[in-house]
C-alpha atoms as a PDB file:
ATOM      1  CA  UNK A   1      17.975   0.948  16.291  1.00  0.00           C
ATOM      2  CA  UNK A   2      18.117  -2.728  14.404  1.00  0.00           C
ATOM      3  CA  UNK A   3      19.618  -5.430  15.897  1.00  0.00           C
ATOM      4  CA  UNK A   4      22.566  -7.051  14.110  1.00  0.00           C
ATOM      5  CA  UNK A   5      21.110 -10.310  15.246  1.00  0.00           C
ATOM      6  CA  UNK A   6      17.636 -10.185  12.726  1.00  0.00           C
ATOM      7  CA  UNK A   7      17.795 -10.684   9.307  1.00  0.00           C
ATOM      8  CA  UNK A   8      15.514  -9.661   6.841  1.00  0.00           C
ATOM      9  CA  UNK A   9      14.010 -12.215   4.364  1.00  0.00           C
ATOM     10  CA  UNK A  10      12.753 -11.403   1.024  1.00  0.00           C
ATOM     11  CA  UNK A  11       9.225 -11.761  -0.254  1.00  0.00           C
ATOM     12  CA  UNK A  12       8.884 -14.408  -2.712  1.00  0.00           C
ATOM     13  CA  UNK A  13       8.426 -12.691  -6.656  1.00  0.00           C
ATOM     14  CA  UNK A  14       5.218 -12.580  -7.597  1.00  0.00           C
ATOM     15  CA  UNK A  15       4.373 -15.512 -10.059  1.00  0.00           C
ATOM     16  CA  UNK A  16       1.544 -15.433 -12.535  1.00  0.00           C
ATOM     17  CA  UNK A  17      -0.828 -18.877 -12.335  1.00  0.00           C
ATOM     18  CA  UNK A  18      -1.151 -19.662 -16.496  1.00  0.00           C
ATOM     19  CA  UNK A  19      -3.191 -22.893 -16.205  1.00  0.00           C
ATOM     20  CA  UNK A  20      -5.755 -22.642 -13.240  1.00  0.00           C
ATOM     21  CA  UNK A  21      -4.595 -25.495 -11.236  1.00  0.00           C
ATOM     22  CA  UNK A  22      -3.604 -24.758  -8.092  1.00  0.00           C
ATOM     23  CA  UNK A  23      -5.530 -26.413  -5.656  1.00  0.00           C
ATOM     24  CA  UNK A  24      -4.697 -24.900  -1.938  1.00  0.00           C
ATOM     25  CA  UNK A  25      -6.263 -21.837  -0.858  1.00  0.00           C
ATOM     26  CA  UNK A  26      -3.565 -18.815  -0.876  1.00  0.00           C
ATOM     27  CA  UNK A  27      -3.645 -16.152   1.917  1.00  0.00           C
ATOM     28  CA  UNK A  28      -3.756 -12.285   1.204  1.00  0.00           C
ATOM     29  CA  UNK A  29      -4.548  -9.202   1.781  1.00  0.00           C
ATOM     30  CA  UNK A  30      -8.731  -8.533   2.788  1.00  0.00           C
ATOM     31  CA  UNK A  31      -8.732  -5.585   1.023  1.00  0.00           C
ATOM     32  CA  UNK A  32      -6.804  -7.088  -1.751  1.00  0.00           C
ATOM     33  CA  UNK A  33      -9.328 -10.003  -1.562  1.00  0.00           C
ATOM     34  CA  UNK A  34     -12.394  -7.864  -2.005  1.00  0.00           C
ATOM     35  CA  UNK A  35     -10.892  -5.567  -4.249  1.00  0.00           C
ATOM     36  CA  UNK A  36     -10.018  -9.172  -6.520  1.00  0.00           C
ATOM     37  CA  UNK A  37     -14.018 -10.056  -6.337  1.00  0.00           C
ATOM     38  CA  UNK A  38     -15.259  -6.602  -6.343  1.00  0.00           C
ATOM     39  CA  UNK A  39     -13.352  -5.498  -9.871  1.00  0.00           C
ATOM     40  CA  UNK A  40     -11.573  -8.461 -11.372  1.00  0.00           C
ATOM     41  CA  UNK A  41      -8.306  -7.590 -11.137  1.00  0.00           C
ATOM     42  CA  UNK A  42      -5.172  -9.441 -10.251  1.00  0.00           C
ATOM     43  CA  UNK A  43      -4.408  -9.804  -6.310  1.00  0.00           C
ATOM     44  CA  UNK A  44      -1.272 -11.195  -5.100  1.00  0.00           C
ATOM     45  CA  UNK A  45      -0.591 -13.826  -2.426  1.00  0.00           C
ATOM     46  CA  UNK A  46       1.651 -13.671   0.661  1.00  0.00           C
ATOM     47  CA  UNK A  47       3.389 -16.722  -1.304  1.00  0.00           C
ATOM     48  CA  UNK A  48       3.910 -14.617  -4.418  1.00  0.00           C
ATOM     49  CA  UNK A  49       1.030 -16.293  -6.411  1.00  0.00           C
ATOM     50  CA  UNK A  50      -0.439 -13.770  -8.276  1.00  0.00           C
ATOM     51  CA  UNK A  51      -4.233 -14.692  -9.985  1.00  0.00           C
ATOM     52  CA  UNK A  52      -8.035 -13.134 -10.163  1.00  0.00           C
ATOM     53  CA  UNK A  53     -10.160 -14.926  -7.195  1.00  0.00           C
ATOM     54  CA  UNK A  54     -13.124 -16.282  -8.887  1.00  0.00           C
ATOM     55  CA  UNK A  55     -14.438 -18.877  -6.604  1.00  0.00           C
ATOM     56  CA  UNK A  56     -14.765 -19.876  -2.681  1.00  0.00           C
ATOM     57  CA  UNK A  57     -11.218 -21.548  -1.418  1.00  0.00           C
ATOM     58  CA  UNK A  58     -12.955 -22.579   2.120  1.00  0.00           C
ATOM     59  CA  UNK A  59     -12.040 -26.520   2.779  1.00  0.00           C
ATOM     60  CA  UNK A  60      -9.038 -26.340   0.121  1.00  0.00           C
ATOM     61  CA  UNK A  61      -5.902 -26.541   1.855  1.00  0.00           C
ATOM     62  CA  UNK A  62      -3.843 -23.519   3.393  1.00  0.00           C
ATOM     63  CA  UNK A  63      -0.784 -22.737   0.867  1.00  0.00           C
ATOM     64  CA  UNK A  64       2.600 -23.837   2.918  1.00  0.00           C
ATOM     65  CA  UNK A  65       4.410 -20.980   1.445  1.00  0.00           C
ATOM     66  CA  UNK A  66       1.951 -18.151   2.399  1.00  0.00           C
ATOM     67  CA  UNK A  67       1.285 -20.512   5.659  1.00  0.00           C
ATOM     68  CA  UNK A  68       4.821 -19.656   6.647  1.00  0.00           C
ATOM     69  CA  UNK A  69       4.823 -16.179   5.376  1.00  0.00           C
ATOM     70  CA  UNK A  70       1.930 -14.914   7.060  1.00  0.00           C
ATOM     71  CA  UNK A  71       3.919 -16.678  10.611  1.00  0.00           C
ATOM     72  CA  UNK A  72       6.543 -14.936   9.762  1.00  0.00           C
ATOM     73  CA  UNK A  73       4.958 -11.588   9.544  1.00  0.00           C
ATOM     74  CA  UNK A  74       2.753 -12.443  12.977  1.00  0.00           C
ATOM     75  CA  UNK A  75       5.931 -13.066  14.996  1.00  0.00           C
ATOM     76  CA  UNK A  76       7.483  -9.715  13.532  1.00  0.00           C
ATOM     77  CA  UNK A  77       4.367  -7.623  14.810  1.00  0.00           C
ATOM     78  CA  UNK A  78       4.938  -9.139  17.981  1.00  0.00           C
ATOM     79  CA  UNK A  79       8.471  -9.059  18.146  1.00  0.00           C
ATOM     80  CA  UNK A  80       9.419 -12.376  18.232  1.00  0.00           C
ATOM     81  CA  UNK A  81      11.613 -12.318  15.448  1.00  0.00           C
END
């Protein structure tokens, strides 16, 4: 049964990075992150950022969008929302 109280948010549309330059480190998937490495393809963000990992993020910033996201989806797994 859902609770009339909750509301559901939508996921931010995926948005294809054209000139490189983002410099924060976006949070996903680990499979998708592997899969990214592994064959070369396109992964998409919890933020919506959508790009081929090519390099190691550690000691960029976190991304404030997939930041919140990925809080958001915590606090649903434990019910807080």
């Amino acid at each position: 049964m859902t609770n009339p109280d909750r509301t559901t948010l939508p996921r931010p549309e995926p948005r294809l990075d054209q000139d490189g330059s983002d410099h924060v480190a976006h949070i996903v998937m680990k499979d998708d992150q592997m899969r990214g490495y592994l064959t070369g393809k396109a992964i998409t963000a919890l933020c919506g950022k959508v790009w081929v990992p090519s390099r190691d993020y550690e000691g960029l910033p976190v991304c404030r969008v997939c930041r919140d996201e990925r809080d958001r989806i915590s606090a649903g797994m434990k019910g807080l929302n």
